[in-house]
C-alpha atoms as a PDB file:
ATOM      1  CA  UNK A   1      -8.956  11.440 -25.590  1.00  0.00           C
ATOM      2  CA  UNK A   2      -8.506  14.715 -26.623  1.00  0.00           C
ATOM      3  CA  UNK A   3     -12.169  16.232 -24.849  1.00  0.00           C
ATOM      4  CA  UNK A   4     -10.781  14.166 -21.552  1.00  0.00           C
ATOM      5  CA  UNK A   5      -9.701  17.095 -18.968  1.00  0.00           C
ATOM      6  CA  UNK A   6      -5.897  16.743 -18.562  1.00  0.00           C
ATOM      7  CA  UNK A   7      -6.084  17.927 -15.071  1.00  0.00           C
ATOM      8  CA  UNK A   8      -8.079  14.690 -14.023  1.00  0.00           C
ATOM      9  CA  UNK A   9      -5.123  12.434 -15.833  1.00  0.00           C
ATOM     10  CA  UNK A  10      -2.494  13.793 -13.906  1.00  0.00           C
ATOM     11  CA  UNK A  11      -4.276  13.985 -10.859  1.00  0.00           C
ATOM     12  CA  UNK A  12      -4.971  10.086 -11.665  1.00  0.00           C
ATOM     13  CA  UNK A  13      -1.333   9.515 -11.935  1.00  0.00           C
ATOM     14  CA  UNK A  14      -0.435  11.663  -8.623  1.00  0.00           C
ATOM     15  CA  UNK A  15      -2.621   9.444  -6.642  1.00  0.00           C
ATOM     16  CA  UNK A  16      -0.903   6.148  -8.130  1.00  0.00           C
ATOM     17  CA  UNK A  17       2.595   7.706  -7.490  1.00  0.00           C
ATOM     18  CA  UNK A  18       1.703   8.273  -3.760  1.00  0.00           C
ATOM     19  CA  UNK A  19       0.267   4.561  -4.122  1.00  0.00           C
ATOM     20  CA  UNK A  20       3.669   3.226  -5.077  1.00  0.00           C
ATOM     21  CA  UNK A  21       5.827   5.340  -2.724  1.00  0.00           C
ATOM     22  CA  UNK A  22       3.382   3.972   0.212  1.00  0.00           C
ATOM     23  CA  UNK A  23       4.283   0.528  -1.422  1.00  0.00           C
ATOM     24  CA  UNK A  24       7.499   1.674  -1.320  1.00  0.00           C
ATOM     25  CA  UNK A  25       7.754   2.670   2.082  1.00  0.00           C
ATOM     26  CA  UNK A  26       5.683  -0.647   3.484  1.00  0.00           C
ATOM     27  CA  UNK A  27       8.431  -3.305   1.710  1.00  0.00           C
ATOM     28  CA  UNK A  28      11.265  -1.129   3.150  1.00  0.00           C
ATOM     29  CA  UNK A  29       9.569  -1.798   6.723  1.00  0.00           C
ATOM     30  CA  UNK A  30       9.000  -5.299   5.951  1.00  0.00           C
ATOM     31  CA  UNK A  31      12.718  -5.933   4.579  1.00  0.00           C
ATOM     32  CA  UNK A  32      14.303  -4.268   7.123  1.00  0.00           C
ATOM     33  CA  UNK A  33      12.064  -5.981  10.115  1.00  0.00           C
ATOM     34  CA  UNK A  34      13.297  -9.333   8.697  1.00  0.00           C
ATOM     35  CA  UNK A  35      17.074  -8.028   9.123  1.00  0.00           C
ATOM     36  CA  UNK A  36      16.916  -7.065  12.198  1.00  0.00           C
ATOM     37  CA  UNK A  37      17.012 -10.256  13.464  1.00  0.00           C
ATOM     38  CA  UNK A  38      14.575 -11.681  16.893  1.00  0.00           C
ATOM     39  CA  UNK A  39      13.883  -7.792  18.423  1.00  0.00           C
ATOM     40  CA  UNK A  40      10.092  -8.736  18.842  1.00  0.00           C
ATOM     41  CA  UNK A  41       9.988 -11.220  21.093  1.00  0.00           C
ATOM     42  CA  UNK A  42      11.835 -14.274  19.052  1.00  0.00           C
ATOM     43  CA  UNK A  43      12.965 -14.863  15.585  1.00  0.00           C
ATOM     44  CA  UNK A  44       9.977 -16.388  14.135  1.00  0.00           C
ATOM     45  CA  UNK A  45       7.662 -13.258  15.649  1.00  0.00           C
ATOM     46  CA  UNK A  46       9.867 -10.961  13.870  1.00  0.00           C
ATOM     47  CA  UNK A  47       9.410 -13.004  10.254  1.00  0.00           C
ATOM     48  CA  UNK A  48       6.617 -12.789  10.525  1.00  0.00           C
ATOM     49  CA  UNK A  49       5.818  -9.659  10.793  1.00  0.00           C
ATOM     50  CA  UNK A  50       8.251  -8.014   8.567  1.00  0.00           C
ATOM     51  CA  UNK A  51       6.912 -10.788   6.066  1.00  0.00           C
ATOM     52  CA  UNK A  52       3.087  -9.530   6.776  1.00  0.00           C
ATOM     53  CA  UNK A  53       4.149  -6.193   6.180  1.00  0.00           C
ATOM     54  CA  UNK A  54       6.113  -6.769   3.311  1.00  0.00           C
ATOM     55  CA  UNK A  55       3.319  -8.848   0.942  1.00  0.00           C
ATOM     56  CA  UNK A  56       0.738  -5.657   1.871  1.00  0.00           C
ATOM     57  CA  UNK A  57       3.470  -3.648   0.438  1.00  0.00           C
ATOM     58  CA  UNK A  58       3.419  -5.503  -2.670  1.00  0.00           C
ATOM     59  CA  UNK A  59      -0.464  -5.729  -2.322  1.00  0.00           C
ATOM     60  CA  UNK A  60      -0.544  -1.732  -2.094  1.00  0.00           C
ATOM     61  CA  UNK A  61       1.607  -1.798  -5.462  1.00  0.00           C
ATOM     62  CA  UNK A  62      -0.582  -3.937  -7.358  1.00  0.00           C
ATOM     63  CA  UNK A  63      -3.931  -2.296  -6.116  1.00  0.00           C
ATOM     64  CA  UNK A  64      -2.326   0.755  -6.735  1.00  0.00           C
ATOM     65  CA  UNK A  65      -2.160  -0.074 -10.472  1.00  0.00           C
ATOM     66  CA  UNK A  66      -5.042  -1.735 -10.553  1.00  0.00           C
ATOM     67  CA  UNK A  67      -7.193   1.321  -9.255  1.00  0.00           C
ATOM     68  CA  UNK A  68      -4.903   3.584 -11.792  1.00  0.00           C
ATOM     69  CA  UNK A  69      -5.563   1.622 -14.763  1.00  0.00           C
ATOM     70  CA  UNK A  70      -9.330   1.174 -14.197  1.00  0.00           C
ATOM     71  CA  UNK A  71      -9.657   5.293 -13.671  1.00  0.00           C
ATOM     72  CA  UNK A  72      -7.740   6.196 -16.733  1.00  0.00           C
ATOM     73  CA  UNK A  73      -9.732   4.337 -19.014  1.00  0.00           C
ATOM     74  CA  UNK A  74     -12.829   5.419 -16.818  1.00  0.00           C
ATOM     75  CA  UNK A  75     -11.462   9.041 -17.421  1.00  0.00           C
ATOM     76  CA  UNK A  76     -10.898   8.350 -21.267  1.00  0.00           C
ATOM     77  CA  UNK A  77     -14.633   6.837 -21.701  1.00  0.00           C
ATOM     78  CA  UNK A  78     -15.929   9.773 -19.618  1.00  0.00           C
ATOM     79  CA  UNK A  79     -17.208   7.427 -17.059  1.00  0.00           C
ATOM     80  CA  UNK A  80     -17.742   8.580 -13.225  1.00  0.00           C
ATOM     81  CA  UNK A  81     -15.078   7.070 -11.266  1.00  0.00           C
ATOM     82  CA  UNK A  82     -15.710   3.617  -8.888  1.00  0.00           C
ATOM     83  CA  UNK A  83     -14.540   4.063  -5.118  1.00  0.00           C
ATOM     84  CA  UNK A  84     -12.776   1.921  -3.704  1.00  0.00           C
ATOM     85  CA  UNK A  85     -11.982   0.226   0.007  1.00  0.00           C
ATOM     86  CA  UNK A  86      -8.275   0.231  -0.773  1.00  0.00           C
ATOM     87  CA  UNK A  87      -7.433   2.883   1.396  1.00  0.00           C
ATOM     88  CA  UNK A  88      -9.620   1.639   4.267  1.00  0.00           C
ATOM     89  CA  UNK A  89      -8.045  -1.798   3.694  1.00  0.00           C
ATOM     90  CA  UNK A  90      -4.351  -0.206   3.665  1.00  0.00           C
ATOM     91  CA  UNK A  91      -5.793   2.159   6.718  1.00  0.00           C
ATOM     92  CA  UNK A  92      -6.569  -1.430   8.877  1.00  0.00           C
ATOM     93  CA  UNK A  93      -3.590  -3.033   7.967  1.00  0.00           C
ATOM     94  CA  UNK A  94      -1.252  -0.216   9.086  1.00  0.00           C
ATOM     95  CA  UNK A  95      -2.616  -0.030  12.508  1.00  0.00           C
ATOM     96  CA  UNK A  96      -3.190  -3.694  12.865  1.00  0.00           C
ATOM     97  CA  UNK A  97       0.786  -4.232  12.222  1.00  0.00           C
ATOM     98  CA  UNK A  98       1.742  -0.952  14.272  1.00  0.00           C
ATOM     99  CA  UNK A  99      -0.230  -2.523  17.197  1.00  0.00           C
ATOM    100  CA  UNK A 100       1.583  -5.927  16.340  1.00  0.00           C
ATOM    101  CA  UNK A 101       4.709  -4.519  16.415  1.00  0.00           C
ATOM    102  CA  UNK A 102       4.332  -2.513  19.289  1.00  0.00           C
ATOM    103  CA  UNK A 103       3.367  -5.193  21.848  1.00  0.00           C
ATOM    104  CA  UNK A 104       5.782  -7.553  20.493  1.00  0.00           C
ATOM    105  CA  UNK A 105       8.270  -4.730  21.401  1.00  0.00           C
ATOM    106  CA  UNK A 106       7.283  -4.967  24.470  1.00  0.00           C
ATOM    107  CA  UNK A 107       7.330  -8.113  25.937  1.00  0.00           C
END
C-alpha cells in the first residue's frame, strides 16, 4: 500500500463516517418515533413507522461498511472505484418516510 495516495484513504473513511452518523441519525428517529407513543394517527401507524425508519438506519450502517470495505481494497489494488445506488436508495427512503410521516401527522 505504500504507492496508494493517502488522500483517497481518508477521504474513503470520511465518506463512511458521514455513512454511520446518517445511520446514526435515522435509528435515533426510528427509536424515538416508537416512544412517542400513537401521535400519527394510532399506535400501530406510529410502529410502524419508527420501525421502517429504524431497520434503513441499520441498512445505511451496513451499506455504509459494505461500500467502505469494497473501496479500500479497490484503493489498495489501484482499481477505479464501483458507484453505487446507495445514496439514491437512502435519498427515496428519506422522502418516502418524511411524506409518511407527514400525512399521518395530519389526519
Amino acid at each position: 500500500m505504500s504507492g496508494t495516495d493517502q488522500r483517497f484513504v481518508l477521504a474513503n473513511e470520511r465518506t463512511y463516517l458521514a455513512y454511520v452518523r446518517t445511520a446514526l441519525a435515522l435509528m435515533a428517529a426510528g427509536g424515538a418515533i416508537l416512544q412517542l407513543g400513537d401521535i400519527l394517527g394510532g399506535e400501530d401507524s406510529t410502529r410502524l413507522v419508527g420501525a421502517g425508519i429504524l431497520v434503513v438506519g441499520i441498512l445505511v450502517a451496513v451499506l455504509g461498511y459494505v461500500r467502505w470495505r469494497d473501496n479500500d481494497r479497490r484503493i489498495a489494488e489501484d482499481l477505479p472505484l464501483r458507484t453505487t445506488p446507495i445514496p439514491l436508495m437512502l435519498g427515496i427512503g428519506v422522502v418516502a418516510f418524511g411524506v409518511v410521516v407527514l400525512v399521518l401527522s395530519l389526519v
